[in-house]
PDB file of N, CA and C in Angstrom:
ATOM      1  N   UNK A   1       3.801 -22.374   4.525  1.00  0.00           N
ATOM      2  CA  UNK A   1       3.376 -21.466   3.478  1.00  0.00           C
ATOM      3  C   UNK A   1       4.091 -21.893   2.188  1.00  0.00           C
ATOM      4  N   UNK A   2       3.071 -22.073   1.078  1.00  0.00           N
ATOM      5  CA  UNK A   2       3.862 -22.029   0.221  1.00  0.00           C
ATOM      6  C   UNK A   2       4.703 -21.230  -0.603  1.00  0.00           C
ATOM      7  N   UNK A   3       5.603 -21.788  -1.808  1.00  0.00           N
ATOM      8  CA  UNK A   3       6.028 -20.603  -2.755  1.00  0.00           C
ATOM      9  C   UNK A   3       5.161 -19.442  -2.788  1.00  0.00           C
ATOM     10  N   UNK A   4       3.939 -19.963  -3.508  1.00  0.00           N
ATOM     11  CA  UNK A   4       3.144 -18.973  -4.741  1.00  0.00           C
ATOM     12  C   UNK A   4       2.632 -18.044  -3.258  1.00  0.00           C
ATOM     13  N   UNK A   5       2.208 -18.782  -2.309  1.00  0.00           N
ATOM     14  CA  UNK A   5       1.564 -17.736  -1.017  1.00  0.00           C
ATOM     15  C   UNK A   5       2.808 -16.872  -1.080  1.00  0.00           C
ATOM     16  N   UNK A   6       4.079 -16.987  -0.863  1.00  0.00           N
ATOM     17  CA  UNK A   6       5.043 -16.531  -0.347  1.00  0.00           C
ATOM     18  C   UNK A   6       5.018 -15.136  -1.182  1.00  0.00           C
ATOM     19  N   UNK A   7       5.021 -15.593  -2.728  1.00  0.00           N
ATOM     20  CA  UNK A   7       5.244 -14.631  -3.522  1.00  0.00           C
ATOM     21  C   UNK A   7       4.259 -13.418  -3.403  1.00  0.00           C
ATOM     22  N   UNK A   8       3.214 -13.499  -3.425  1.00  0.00           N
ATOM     23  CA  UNK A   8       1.966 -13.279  -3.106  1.00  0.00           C
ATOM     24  C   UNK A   8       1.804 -12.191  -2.165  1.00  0.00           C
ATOM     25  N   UNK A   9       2.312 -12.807  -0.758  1.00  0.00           N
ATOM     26  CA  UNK A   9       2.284 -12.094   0.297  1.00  0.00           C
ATOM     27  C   UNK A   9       3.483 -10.717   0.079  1.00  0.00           C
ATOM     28  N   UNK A  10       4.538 -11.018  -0.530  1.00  0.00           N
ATOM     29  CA  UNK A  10       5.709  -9.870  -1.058  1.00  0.00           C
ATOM     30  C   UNK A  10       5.271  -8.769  -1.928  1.00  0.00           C
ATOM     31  N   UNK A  11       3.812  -9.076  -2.440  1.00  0.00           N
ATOM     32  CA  UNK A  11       3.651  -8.204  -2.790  1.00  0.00           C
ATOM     33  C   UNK A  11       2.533  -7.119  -1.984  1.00  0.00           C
ATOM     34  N   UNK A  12       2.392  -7.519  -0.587  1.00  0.00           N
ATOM     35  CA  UNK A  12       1.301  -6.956   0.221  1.00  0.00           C
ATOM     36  C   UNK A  12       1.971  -5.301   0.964  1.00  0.00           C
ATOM     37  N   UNK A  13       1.471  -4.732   1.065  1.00  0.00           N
ATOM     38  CA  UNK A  13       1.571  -3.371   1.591  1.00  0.00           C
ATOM     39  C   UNK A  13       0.426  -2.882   2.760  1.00  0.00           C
ATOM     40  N   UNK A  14       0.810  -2.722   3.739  1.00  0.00           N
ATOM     41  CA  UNK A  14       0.023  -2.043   4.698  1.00  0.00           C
ATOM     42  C   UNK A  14      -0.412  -0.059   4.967  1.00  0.00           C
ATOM     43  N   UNK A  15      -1.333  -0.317   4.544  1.00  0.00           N
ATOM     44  CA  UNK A  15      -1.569   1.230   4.563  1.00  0.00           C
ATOM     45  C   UNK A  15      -2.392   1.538   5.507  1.00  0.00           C
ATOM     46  N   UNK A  16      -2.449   3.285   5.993  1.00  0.00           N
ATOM     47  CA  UNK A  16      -3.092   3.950   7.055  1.00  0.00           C
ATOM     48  C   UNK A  16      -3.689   4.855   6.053  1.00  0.00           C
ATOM     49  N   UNK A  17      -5.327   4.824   6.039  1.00  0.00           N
ATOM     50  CA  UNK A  17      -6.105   5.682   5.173  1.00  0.00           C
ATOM     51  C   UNK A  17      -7.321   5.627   6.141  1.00  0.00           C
ATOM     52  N   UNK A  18      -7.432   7.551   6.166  1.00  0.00           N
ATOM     53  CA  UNK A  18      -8.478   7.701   7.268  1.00  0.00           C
ATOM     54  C   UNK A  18      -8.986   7.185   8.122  1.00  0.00           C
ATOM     55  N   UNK A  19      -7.613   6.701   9.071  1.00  0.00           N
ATOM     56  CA  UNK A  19      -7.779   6.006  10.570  1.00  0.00           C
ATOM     57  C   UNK A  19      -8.207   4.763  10.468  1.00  0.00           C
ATOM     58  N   UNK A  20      -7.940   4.274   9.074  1.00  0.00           N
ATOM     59  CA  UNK A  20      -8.119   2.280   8.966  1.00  0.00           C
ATOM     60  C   UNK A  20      -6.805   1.806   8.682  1.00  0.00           C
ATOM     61  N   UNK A  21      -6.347   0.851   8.893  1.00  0.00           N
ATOM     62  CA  UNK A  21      -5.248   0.264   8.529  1.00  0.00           C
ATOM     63  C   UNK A  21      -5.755  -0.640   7.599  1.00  0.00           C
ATOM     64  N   UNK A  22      -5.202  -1.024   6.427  1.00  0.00           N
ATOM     65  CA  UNK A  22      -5.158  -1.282   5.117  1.00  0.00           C
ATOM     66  C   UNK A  22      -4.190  -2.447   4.767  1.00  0.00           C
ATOM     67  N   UNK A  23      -4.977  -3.339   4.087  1.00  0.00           N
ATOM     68  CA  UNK A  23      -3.834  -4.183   3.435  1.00  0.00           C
ATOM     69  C   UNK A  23      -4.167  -4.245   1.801  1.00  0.00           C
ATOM     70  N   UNK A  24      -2.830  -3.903   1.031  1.00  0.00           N
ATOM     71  CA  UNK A  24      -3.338  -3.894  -0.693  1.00  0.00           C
ATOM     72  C   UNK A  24      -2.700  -4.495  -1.052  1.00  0.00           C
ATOM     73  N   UNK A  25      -2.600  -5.100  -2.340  1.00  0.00           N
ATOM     74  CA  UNK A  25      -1.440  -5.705  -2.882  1.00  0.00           C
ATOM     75  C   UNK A  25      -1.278  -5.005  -4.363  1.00  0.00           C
ATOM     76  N   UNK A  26      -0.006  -5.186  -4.389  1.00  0.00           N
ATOM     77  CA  UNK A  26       0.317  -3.944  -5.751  1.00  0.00           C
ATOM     78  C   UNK A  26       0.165  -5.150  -6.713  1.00  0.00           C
ATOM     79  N   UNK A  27      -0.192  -3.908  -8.331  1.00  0.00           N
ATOM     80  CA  UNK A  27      -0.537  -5.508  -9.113  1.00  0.00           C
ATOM     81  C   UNK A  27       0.805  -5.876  -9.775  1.00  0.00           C
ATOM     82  N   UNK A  28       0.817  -7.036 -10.690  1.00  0.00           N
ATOM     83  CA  UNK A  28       1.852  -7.398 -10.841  1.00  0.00           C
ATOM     84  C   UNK A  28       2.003  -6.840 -12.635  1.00  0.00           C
ATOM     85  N   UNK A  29       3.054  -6.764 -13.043  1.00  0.00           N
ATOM     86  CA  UNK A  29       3.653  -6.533 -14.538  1.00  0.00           C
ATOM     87  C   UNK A  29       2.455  -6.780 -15.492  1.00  0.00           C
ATOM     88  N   UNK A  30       1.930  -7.829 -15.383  1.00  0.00           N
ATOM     89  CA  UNK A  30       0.998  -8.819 -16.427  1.00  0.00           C
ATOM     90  C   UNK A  30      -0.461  -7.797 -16.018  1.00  0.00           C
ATOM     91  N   UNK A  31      -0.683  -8.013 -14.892  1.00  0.00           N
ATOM     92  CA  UNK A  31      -2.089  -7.367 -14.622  1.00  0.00           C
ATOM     93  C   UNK A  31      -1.698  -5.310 -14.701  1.00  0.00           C
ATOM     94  N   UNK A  32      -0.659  -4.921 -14.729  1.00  0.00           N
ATOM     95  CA  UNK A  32      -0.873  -3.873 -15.450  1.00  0.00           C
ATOM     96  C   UNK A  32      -0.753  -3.713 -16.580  1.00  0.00           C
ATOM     97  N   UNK A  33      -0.496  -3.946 -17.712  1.00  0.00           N
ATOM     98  CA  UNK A  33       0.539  -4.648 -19.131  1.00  0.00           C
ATOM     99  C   UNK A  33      -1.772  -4.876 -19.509  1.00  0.00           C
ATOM    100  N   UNK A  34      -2.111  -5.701 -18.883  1.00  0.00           N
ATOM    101  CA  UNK A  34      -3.955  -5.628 -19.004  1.00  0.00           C
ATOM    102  C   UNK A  34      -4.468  -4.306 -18.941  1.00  0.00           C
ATOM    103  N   UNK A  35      -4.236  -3.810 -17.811  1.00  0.00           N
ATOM    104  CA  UNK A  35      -5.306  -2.847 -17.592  1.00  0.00           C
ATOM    105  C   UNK A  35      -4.990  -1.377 -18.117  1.00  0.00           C
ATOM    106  N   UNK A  36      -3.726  -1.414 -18.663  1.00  0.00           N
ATOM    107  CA  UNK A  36      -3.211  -0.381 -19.398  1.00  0.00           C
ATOM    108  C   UNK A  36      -4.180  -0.170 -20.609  1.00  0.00           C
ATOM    109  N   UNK A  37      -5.503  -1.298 -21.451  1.00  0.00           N
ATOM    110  CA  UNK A  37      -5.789  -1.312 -22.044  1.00  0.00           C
ATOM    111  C   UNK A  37      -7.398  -0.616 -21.994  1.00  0.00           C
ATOM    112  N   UNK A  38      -7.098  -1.236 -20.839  1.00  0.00           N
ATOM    113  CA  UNK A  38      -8.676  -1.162 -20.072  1.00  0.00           C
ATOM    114  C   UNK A  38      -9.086   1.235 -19.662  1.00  0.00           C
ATOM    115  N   UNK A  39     -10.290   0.952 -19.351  1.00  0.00           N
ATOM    116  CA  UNK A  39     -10.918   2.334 -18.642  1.00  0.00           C
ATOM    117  C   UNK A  39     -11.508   1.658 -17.230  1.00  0.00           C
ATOM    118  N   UNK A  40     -10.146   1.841 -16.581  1.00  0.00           N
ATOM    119  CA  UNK A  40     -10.247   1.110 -14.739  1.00  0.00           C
ATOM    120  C   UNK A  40     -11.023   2.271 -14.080  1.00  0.00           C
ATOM    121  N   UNK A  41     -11.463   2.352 -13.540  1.00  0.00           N
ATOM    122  CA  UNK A  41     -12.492   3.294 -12.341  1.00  0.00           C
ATOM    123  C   UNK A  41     -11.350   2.899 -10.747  1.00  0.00           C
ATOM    124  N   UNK A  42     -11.642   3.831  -9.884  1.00  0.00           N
ATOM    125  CA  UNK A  42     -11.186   3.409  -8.994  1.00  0.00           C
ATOM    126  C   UNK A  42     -11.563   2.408  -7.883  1.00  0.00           C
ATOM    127  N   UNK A  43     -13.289   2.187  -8.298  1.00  0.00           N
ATOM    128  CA  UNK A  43     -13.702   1.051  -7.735  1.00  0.00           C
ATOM    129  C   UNK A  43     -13.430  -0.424  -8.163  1.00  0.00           C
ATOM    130  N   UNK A  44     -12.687  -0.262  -9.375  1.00  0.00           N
ATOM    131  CA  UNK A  44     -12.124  -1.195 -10.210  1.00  0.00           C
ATOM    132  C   UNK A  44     -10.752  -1.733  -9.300  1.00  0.00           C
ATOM    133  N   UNK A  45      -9.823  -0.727  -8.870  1.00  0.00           N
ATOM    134  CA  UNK A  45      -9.011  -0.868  -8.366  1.00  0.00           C
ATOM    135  C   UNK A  45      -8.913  -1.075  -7.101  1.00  0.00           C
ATOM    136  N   UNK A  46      -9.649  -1.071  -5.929  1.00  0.00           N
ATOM    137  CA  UNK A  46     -10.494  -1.132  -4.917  1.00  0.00           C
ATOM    138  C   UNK A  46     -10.480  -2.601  -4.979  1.00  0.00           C
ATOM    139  N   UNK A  47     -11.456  -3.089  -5.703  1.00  0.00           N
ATOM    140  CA  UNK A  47     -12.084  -4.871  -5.128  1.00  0.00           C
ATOM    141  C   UNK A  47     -10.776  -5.100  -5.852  1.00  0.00           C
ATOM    142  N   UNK A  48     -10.403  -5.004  -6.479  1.00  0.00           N
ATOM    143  CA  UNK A  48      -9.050  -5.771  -7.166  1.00  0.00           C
ATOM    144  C   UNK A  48      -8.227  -6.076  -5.899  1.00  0.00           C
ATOM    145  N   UNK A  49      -7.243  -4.584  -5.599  1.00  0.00           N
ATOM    146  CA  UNK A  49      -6.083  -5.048  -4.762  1.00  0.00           C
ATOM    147  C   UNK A  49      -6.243  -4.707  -3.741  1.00  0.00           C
ATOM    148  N   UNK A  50      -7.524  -3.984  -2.843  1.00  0.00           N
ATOM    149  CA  UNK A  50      -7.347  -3.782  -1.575  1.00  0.00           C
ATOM    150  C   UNK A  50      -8.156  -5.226  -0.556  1.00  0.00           C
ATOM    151  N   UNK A  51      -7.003  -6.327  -0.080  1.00  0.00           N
ATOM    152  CA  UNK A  51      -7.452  -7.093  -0.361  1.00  0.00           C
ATOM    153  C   UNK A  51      -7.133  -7.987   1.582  1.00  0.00           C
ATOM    154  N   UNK A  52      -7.826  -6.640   2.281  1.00  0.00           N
ATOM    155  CA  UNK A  52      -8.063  -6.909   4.057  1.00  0.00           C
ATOM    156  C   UNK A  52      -7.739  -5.387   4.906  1.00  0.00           C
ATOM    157  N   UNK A  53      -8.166  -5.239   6.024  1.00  0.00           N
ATOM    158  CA  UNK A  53      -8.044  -4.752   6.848  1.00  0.00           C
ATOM    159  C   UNK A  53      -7.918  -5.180   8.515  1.00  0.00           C
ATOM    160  N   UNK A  54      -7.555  -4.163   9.166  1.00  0.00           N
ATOM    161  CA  UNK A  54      -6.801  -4.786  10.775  1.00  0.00           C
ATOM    162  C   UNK A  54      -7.653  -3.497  11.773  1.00  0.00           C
ATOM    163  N   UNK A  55      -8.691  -4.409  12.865  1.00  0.00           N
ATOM    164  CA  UNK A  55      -9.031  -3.628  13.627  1.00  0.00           C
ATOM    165  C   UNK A  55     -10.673  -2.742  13.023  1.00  0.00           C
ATOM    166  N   UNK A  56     -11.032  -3.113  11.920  1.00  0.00           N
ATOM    167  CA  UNK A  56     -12.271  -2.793  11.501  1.00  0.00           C
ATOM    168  C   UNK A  56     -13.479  -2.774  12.583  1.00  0.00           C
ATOM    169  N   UNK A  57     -14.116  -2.472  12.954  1.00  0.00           N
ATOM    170  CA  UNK A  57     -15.886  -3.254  13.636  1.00  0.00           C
ATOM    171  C   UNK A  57     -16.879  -2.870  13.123  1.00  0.00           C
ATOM    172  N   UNK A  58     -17.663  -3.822  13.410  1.00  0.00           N
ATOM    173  CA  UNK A  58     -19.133  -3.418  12.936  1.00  0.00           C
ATOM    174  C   UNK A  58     -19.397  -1.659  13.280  1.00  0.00           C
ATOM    175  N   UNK A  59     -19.354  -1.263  14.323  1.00  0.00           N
ATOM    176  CA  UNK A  59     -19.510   0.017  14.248  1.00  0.00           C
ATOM    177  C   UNK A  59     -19.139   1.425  13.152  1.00  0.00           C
ATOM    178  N   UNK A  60     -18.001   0.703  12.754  1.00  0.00           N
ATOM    179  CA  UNK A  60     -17.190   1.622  11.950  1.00  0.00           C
ATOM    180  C   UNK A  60     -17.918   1.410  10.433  1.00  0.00           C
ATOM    181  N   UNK A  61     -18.784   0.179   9.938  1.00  0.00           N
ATOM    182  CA  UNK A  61     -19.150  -0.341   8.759  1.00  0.00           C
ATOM    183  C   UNK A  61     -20.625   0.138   9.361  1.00  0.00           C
ATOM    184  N   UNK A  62     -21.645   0.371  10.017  1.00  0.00           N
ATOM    185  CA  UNK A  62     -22.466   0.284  10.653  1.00  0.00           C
ATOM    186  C   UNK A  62     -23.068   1.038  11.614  1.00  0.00           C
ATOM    187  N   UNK A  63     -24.138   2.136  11.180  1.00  0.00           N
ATOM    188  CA  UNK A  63     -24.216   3.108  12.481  1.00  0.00           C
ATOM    189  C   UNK A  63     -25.174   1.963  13.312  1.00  0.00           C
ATOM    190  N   UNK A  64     -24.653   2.203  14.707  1.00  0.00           N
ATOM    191  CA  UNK A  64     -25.186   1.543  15.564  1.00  0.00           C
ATOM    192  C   UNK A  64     -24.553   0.254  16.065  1.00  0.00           C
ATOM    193  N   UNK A  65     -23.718  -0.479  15.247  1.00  0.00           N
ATOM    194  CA  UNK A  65     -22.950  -1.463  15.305  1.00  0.00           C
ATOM    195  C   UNK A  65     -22.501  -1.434  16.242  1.00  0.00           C
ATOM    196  N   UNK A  66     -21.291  -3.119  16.567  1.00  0.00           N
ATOM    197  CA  UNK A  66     -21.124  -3.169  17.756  1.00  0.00           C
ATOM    198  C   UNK A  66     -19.758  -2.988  17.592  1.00  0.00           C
ATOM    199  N   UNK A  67     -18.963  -2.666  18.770  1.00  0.00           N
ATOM    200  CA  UNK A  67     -17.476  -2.535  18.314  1.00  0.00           C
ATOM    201  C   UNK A  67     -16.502  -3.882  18.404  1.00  0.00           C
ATOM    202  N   UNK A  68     -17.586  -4.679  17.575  1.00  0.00           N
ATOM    203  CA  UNK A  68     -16.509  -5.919  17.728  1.00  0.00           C
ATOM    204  C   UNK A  68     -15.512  -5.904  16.206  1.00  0.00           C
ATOM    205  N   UNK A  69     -14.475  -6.763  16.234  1.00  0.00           N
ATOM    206  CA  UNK A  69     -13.888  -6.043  14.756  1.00  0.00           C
ATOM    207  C   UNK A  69     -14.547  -7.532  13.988  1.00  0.00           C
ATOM    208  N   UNK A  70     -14.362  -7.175  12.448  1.00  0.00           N
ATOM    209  CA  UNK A  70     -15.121  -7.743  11.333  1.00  0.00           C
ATOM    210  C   UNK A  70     -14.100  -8.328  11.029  1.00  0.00           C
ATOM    211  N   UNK A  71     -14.631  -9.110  10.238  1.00  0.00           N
ATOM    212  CA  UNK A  71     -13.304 -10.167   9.188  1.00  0.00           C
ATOM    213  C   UNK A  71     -13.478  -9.440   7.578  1.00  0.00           C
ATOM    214  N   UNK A  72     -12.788  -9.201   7.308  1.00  0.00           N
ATOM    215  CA  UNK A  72     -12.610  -8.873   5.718  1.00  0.00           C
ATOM    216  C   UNK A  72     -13.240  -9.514   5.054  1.00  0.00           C
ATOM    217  N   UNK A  73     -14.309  -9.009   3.941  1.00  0.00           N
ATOM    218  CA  UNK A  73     -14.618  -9.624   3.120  1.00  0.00           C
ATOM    219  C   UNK A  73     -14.544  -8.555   1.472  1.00  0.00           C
ATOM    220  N   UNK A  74     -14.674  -8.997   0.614  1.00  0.00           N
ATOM    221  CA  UNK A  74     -14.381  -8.384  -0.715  1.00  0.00           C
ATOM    222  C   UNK A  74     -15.884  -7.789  -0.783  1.00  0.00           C
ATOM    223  N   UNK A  75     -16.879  -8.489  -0.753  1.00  0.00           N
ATOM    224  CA  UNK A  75     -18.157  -7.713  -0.610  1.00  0.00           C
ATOM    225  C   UNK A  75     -18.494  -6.560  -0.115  1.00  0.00           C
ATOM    226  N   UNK A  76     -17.904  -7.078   1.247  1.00  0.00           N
ATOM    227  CA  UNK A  76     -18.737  -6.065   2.536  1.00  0.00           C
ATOM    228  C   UNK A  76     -17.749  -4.896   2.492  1.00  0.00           C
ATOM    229  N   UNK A  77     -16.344  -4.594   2.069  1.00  0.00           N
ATOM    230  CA  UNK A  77     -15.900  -4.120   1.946  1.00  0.00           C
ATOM    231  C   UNK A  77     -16.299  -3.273   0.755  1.00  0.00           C
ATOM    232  N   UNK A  78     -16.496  -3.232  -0.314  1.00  0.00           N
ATOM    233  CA  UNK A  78     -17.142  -2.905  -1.207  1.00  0.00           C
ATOM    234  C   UNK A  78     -18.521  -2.099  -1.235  1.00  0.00           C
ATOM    235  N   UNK A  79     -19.541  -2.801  -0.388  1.00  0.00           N
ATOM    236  CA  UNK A  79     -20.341  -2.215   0.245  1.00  0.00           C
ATOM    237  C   UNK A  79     -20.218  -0.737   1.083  1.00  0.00           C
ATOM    238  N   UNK A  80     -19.521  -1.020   2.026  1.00  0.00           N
ATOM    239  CA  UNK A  80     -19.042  -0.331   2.758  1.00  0.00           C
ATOM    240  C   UNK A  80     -18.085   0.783   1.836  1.00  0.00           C
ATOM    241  N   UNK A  81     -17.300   1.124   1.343  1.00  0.00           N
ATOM    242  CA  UNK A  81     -16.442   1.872   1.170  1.00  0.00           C
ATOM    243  C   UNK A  81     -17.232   2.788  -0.372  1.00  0.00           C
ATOM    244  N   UNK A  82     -18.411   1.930  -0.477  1.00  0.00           N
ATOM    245  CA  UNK A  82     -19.234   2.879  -1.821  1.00  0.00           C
ATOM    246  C   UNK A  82     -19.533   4.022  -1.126  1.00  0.00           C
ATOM    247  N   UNK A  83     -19.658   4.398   0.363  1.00  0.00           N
ATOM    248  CA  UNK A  83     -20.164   5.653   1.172  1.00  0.00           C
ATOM    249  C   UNK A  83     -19.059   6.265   1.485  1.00  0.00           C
ATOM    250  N   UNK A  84     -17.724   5.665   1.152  1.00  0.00           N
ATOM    251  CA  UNK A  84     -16.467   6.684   1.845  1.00  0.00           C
ATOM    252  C   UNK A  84     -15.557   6.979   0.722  1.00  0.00           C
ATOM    253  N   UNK A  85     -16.368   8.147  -0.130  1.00  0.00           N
ATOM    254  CA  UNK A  85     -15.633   8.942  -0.990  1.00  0.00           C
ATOM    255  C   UNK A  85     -13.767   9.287  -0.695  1.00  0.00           C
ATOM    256  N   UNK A  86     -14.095   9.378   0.930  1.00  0.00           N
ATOM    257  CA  UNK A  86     -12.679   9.999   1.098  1.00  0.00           C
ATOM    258  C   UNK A  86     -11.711   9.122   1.265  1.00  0.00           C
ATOM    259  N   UNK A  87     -12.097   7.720   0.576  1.00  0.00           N
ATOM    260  CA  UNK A  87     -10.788   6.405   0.665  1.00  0.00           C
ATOM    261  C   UNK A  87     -10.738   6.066  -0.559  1.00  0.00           C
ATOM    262  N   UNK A  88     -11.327   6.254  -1.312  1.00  0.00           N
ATOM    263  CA  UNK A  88     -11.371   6.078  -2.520  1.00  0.00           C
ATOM    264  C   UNK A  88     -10.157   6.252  -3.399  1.00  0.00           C
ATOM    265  N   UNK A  89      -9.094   7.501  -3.715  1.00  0.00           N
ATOM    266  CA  UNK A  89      -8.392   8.224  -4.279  1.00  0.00           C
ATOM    267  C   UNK A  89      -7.250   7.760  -2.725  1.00  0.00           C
ATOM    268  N   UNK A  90      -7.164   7.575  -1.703  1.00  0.00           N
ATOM    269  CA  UNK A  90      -5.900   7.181  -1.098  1.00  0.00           C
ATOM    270  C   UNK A  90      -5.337   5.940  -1.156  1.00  0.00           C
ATOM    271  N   UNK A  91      -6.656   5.370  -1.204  1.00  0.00           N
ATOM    272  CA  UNK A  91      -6.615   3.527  -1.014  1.00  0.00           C
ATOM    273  C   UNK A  91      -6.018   3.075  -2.778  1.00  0.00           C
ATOM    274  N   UNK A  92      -6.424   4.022  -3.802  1.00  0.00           N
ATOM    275  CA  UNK A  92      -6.115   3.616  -5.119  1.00  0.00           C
ATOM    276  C   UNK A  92      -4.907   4.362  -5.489  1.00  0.00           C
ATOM    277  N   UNK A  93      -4.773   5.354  -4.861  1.00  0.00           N
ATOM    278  CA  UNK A  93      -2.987   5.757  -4.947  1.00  0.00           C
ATOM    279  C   UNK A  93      -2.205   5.081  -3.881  1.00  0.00           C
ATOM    280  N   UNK A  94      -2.913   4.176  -2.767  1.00  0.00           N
ATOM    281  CA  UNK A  94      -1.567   3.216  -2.488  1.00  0.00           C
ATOM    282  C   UNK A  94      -1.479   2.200  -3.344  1.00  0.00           C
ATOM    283  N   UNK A  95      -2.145   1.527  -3.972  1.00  0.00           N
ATOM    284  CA  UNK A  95      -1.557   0.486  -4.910  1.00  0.00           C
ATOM    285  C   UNK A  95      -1.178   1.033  -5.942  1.00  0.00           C
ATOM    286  N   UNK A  96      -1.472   2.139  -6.526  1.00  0.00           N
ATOM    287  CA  UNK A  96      -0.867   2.278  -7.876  1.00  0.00           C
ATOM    288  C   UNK A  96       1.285   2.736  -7.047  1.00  0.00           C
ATOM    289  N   UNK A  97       1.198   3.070  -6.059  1.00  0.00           N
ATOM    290  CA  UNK A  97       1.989   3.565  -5.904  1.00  0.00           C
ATOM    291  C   UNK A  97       3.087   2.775  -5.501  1.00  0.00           C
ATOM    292  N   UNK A  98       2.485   1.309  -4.602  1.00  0.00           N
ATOM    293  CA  UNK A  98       3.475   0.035  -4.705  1.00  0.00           C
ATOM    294  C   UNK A  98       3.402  -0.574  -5.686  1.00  0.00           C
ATOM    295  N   UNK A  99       2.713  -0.426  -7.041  1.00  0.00           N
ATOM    296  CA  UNK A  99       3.389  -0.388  -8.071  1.00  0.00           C
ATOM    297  C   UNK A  99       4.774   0.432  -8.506  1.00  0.00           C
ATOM    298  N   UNK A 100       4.810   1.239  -8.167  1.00  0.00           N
ATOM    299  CA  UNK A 100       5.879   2.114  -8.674  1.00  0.00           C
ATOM    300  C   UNK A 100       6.745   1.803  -8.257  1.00  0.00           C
ATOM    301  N   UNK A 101       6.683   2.275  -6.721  1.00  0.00           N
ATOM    302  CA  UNK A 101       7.865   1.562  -6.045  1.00  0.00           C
ATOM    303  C   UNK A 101       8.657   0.590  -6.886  1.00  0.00           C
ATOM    304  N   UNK A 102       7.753  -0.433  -7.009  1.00  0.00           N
ATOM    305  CA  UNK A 102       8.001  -2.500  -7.550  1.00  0.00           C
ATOM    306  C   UNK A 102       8.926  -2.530  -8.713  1.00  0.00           C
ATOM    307  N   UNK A 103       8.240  -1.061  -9.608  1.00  0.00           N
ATOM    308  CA  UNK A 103       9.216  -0.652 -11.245  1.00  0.00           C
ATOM    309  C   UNK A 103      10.214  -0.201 -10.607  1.00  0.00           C
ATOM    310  N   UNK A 104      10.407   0.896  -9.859  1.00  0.00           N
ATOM    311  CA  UNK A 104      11.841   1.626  -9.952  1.00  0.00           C
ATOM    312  C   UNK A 104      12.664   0.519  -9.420  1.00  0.00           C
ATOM    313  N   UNK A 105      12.389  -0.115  -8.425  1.00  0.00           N
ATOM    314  CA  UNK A 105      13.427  -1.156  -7.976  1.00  0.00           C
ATOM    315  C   UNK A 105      13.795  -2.086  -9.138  1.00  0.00           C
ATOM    316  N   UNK A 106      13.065  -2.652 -10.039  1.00  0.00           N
ATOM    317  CA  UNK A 106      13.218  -3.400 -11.034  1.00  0.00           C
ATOM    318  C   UNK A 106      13.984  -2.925 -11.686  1.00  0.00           C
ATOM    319  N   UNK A 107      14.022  -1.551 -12.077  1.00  0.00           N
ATOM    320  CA  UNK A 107      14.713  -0.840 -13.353  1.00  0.00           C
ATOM    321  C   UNK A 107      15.953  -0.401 -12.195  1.00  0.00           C
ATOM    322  N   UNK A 108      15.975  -0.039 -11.072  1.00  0.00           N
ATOM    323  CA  UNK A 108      17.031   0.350 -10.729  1.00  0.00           C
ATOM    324  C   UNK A 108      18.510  -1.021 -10.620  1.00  0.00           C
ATOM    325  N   UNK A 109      17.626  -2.000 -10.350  1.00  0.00           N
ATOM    326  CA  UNK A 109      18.729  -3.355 -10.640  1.00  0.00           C
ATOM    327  C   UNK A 109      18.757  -4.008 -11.893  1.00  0.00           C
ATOM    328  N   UNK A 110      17.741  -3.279 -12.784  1.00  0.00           N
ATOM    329  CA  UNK A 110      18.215  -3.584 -14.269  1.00  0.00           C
ATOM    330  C   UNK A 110      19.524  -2.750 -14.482  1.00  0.00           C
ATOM    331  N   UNK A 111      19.294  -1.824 -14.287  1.00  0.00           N
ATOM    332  CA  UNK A 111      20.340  -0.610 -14.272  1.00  0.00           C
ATOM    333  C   UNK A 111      21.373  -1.076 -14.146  1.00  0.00           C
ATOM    334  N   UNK A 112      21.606  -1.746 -12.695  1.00  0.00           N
ATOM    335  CA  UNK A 112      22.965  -1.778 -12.346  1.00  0.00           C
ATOM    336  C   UNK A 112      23.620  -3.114 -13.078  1.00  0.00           C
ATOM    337  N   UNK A 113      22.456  -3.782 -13.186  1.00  0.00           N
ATOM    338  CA  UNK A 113      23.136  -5.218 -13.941  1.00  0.00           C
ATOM    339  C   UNK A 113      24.161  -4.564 -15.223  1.00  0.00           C
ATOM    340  N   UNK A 114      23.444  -3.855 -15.874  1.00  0.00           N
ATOM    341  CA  UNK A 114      23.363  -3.605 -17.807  1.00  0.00           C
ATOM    342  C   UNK A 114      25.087  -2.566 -17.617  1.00  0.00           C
ATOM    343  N   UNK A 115      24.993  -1.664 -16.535  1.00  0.00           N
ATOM    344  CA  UNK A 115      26.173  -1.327 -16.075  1.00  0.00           C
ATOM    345  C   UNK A 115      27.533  -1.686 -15.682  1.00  0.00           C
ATOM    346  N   UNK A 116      27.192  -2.686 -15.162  1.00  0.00           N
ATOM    347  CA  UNK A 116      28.312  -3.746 -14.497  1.00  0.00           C
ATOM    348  C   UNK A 116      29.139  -4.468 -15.311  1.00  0.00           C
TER     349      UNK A 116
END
């Protein structure tokens, strides 16, 4: 694996939202520092950083489907989650929220540096 994967992956978070397990990645300084400018929707925030899931199947994306599990895609995911109002507002308050996390730790060891 490389660096940039490495870095990348540090910023991944696993979430549990209405019985799916979730992978997001919080955004980074630069891409909020952007969208601070912007009028983001939460489907905005959605294809952005929610970016895989574990244990999905066709059934669950699919009435009638089979219960084999799916591979992540940014599309089908997209597709899919335009019908599930009720992930919408959890799935976009977990990334805004490993954002936060990402600041206070930043500022809390700015802190201690500027202290020291």
């Amino acid at each position: 694996m490389s660096i940039i994967e490495k870095i990348k992956k540090s910023r991944e978070t696993r979430v549990d939202v209405g019985g799916f397990n979730f992978t997001v990645r919080r955004p980074t300084d630069l891409e909020v520092s952007y969208m601070r400018g912007q009028n983001l929707r939460q489907g905005d925030i959605l294809e952005r950083f929610v970016i895989g899931w574990d244990g999905v199947t066709e059934l669950d994306v699919i009435p009638g489907g089979t219960g084999a599990p799916i591979a992540f895609e940014t599309a089908l995911f997209m597709e899919w989650v335009a019908d599930r109002p009720d992930l919408w507002a959890p799935l976009a308050d977990a990334v805004m929220q490993a954002y936060a996390a990402h600041r206070q730790k930043l500022d809390d060891s700015l802190g201690e540096a500027s202290a020291g």
